[in-house]
PDB file of N, CA and C in Angstrom:
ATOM      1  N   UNK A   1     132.550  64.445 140.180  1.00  0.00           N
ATOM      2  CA  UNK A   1     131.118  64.267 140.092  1.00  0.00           C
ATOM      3  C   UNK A   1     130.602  63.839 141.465  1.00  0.00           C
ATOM      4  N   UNK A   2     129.531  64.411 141.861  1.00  0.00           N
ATOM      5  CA  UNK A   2     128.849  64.266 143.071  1.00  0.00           C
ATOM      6  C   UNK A   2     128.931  62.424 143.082  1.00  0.00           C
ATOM      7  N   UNK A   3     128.489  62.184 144.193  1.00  0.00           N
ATOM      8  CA  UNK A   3     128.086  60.458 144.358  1.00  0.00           C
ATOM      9  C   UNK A   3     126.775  59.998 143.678  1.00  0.00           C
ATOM     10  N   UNK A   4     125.766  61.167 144.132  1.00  0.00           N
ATOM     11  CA  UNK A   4     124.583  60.986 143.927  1.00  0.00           C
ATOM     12  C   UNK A   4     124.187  62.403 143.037  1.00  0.00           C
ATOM     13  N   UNK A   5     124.470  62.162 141.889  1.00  0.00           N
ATOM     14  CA  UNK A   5     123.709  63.555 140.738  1.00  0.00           C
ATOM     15  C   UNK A   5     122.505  64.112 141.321  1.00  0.00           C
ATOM     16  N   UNK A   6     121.634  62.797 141.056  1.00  0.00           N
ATOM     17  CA  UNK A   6     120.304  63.163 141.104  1.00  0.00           C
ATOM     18  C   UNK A   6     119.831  63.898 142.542  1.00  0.00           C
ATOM     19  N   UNK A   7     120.668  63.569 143.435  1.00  0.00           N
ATOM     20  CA  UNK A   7     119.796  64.100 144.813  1.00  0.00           C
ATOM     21  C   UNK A   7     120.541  65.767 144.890  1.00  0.00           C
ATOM     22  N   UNK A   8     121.768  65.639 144.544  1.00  0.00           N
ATOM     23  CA  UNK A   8     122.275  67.167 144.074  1.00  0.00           C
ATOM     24  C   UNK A   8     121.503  68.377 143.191  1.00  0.00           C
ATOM     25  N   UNK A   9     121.022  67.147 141.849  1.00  0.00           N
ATOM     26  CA  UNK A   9     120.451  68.351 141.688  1.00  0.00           C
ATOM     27  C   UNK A   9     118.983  68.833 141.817  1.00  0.00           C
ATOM     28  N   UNK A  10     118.590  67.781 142.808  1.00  0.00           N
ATOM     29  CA  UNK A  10     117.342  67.643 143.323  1.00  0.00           C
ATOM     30  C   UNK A  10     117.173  69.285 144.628  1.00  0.00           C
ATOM     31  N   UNK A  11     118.190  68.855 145.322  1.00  0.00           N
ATOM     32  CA  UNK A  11     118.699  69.860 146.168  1.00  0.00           C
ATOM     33  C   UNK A  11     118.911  71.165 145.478  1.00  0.00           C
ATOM     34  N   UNK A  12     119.557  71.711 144.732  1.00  0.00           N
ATOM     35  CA  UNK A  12     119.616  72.912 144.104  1.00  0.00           C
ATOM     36  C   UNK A  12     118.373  73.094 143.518  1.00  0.00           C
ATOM     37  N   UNK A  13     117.525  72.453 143.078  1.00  0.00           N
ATOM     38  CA  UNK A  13     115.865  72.893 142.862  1.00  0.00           C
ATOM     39  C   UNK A  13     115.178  73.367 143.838  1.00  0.00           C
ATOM     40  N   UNK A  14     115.591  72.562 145.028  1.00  0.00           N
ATOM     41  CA  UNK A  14     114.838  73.341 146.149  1.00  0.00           C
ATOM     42  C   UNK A  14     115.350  74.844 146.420  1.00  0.00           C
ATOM     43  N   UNK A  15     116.434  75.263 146.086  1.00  0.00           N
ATOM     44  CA  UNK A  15     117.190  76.194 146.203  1.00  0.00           C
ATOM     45  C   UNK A  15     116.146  77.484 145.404  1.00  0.00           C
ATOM     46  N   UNK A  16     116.122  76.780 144.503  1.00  0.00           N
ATOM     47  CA  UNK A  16     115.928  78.299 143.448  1.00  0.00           C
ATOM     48  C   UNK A  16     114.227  78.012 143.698  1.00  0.00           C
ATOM     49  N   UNK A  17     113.700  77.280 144.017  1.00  0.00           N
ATOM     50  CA  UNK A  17     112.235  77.115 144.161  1.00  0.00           C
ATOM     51  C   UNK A  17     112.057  78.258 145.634  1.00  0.00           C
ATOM     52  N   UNK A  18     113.165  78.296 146.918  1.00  0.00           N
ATOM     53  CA  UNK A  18     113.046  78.777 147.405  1.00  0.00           C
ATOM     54  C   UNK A  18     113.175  80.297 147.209  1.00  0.00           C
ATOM     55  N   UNK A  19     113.969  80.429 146.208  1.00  0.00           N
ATOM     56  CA  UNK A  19     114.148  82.143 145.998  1.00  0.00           C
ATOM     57  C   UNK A  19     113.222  82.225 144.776  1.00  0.00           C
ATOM     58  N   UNK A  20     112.550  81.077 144.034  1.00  0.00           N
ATOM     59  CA  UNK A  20     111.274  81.982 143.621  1.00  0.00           C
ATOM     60  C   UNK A  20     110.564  82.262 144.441  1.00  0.00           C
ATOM     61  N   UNK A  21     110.354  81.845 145.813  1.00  0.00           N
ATOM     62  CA  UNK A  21     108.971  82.356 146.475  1.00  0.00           C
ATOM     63  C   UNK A  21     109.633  83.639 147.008  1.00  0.00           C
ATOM     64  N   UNK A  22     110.597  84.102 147.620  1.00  0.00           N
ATOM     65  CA  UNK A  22     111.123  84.772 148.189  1.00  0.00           C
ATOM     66  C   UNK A  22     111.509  86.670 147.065  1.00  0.00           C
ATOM     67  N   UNK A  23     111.277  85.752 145.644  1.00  0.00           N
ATOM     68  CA  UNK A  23     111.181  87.023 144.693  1.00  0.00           C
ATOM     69  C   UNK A  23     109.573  87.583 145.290  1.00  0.00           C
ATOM     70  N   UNK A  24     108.995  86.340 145.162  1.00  0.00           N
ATOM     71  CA  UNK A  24     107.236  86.761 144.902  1.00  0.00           C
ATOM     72  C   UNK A  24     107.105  87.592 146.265  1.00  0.00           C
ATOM     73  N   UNK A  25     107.408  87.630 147.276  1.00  0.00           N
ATOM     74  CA  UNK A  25     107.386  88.125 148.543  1.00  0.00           C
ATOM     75  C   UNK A  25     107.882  89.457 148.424  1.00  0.00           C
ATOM     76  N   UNK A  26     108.613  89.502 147.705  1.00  0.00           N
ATOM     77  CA  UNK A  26     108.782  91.120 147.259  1.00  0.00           C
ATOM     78  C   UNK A  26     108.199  91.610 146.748  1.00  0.00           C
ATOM     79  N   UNK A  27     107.330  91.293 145.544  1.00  0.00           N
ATOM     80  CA  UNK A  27     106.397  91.901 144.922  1.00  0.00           C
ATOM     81  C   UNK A  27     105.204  93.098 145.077  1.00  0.00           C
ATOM     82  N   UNK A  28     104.713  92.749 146.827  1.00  0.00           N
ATOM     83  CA  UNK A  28     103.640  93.462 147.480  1.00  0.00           C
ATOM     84  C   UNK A  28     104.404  95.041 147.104  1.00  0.00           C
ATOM     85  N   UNK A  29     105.578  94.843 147.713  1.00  0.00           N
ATOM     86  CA  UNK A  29     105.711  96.228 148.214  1.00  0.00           C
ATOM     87  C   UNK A  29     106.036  96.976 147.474  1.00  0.00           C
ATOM     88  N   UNK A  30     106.637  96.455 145.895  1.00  0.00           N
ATOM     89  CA  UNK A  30     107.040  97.470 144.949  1.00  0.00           C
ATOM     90  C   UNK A  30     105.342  97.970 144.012  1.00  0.00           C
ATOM     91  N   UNK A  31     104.893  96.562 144.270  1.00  0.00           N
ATOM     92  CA  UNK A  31     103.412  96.959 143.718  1.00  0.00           C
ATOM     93  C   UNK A  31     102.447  97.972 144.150  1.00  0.00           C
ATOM     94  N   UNK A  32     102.585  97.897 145.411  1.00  0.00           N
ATOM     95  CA  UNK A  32     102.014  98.917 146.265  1.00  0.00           C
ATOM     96  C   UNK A  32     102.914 100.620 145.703  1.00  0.00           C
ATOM     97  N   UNK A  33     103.763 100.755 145.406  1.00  0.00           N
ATOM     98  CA  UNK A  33     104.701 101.871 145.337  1.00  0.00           C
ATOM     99  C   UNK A  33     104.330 102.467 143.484  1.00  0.00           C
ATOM    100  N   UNK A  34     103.707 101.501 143.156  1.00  0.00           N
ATOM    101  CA  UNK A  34     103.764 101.655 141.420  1.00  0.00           C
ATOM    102  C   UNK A  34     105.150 101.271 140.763  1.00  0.00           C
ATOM    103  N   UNK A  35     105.717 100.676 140.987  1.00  0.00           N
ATOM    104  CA  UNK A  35     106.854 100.648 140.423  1.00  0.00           C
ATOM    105  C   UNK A  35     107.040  99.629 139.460  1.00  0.00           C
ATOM    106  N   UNK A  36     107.021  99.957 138.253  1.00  0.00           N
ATOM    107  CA  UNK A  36     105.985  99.072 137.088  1.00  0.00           C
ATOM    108  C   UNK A  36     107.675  98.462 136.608  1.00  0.00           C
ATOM    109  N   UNK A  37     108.473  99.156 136.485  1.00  0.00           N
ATOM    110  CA  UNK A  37     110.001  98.271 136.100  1.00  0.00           C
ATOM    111  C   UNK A  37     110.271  97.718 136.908  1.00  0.00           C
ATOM    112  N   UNK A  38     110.161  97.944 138.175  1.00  0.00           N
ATOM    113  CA  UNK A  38     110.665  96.576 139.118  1.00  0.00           C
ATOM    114  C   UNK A  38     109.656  95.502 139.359  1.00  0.00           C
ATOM    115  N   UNK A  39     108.615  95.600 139.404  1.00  0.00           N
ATOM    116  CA  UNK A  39     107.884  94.586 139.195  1.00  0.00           C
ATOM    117  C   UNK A  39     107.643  93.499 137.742  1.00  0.00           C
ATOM    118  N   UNK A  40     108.121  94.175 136.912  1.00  0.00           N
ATOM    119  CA  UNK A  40     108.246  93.866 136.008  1.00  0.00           C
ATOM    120  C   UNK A  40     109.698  92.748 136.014  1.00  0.00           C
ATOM    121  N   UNK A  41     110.774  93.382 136.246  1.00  0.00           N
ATOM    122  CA  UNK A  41     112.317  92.490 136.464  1.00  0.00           C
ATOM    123  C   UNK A  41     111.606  91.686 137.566  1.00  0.00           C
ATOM    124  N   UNK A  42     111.034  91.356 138.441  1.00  0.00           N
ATOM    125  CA  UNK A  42     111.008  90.547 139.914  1.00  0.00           C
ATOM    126  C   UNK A  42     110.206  89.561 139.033  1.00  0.00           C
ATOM    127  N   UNK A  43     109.187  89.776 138.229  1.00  0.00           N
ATOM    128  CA  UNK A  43     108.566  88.711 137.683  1.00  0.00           C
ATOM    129  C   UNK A  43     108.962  87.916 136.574  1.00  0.00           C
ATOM    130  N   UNK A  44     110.235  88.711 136.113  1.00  0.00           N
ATOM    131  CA  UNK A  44     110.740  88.074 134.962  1.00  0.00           C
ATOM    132  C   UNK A  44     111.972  87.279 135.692  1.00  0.00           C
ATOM    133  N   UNK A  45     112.451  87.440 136.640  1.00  0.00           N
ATOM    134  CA  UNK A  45     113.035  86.871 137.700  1.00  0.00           C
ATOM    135  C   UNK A  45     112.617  85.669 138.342  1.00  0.00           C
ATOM    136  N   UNK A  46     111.432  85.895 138.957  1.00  0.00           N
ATOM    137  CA  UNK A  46     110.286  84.513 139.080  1.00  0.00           C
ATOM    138  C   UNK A  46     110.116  83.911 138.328  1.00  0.00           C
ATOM    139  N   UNK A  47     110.034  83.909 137.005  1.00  0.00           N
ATOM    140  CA  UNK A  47     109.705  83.023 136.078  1.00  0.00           C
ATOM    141  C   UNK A  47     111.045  82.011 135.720  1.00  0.00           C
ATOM    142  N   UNK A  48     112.180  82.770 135.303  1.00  0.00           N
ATOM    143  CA  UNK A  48     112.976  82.426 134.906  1.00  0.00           C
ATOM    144  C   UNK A  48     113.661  81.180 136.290  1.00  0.00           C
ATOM    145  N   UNK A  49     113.478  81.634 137.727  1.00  0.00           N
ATOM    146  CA  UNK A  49     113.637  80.820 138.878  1.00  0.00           C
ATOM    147  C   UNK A  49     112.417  79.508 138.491  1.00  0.00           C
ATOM    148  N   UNK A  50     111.575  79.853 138.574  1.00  0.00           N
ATOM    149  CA  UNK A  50     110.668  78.580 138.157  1.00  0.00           C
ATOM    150  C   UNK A  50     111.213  77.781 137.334  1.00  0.00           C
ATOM    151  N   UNK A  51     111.309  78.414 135.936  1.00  0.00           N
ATOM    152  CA  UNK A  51     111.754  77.479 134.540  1.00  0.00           C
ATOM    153  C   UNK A  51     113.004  76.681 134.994  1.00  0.00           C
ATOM    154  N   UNK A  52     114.146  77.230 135.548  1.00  0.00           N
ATOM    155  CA  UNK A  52     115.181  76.738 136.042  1.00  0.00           C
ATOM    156  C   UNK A  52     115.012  75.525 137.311  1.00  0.00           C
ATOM    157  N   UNK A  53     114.136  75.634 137.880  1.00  0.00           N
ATOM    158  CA  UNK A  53     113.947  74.785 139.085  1.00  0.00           C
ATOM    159  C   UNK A  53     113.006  73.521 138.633  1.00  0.00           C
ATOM    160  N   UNK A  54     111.874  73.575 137.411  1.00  0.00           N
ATOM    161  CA  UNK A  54     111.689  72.794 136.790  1.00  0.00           C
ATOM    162  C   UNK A  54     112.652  71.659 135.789  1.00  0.00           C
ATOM    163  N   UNK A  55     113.956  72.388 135.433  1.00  0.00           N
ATOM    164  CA  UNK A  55     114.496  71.809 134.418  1.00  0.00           C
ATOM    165  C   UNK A  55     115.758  70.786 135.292  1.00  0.00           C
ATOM    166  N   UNK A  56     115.960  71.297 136.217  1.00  0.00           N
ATOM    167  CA  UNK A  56     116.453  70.868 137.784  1.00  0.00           C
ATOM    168  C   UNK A  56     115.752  69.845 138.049  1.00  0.00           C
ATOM    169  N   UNK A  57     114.672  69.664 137.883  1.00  0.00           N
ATOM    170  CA  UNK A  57     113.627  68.554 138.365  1.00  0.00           C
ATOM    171  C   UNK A  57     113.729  67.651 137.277  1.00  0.00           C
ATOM    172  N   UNK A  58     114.109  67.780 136.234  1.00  0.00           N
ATOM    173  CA  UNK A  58     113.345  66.976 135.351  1.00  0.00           C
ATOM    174  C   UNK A  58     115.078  66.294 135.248  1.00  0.00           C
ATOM    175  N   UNK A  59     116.277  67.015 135.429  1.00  0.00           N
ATOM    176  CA  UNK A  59     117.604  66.201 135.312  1.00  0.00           C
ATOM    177  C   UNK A  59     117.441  65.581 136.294  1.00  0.00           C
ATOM    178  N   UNK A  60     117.397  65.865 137.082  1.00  0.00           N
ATOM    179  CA  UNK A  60     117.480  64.878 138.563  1.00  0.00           C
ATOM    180  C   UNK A  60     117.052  63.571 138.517  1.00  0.00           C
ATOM    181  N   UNK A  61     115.413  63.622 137.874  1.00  0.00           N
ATOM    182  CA  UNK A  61     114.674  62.317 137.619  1.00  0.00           C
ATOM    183  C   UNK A  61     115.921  61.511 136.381  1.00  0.00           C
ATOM    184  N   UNK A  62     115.839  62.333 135.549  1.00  0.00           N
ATOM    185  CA  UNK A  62     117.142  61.569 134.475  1.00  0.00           C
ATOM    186  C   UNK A  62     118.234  60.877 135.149  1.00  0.00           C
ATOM    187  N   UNK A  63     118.761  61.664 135.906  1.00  0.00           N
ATOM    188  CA  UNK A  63     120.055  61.407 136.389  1.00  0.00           C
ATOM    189  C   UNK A  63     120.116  60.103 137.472  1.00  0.00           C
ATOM    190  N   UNK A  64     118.767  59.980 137.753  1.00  0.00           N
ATOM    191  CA  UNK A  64     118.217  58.634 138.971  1.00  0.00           C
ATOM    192  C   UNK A  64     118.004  57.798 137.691  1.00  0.00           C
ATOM    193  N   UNK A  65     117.949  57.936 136.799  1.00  0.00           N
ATOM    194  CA  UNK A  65     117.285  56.291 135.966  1.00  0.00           C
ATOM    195  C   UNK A  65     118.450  56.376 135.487  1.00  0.00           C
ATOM    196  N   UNK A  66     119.808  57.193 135.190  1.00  0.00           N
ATOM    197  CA  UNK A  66     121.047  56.919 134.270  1.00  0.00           C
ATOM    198  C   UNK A  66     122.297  56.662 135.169  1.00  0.00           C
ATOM    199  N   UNK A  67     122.051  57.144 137.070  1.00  0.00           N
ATOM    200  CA  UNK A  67     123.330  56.938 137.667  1.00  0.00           C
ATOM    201  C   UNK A  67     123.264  55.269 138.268  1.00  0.00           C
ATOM    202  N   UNK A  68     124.373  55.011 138.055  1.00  0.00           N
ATOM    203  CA  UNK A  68     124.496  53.426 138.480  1.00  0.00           C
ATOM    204  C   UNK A  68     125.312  53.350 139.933  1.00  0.00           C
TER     205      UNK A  68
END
């Protein structure tokens, strides 16, 4: 087990927070192309990076009020 949970998995939130923006940055160009299934997976991709980087956030805070 890490030393510090909470800042670990504080750190891997930033992670996937960073490759949600980095999905959304793709978006222009398939949008521009019509490409209605890949925009479609990139956003269901984004979301699912969000939900995950939220739930990341919310152990972390746990893991600071439960690690001694």
């Amino acid at each position: 087990m890490p030393s510090n949970p909470s800042a670990t998995l504080a750190v891997m939130a930033d992670h996937l927070e960073r490759y949600h923006h980095e999905m959304g940055d793709l978006l222009p160009g398939y949008q521009s192309k019509d490409q209605a299934d890949m925009v479609n997976a990139i956003v269901e991709c984004e979301r699912s990076l969000r939900q995950a980087a939220r739930a990341l956030r919310k152990a972390s805070k746990l893991a600071s009020t439960t690690h001694h």
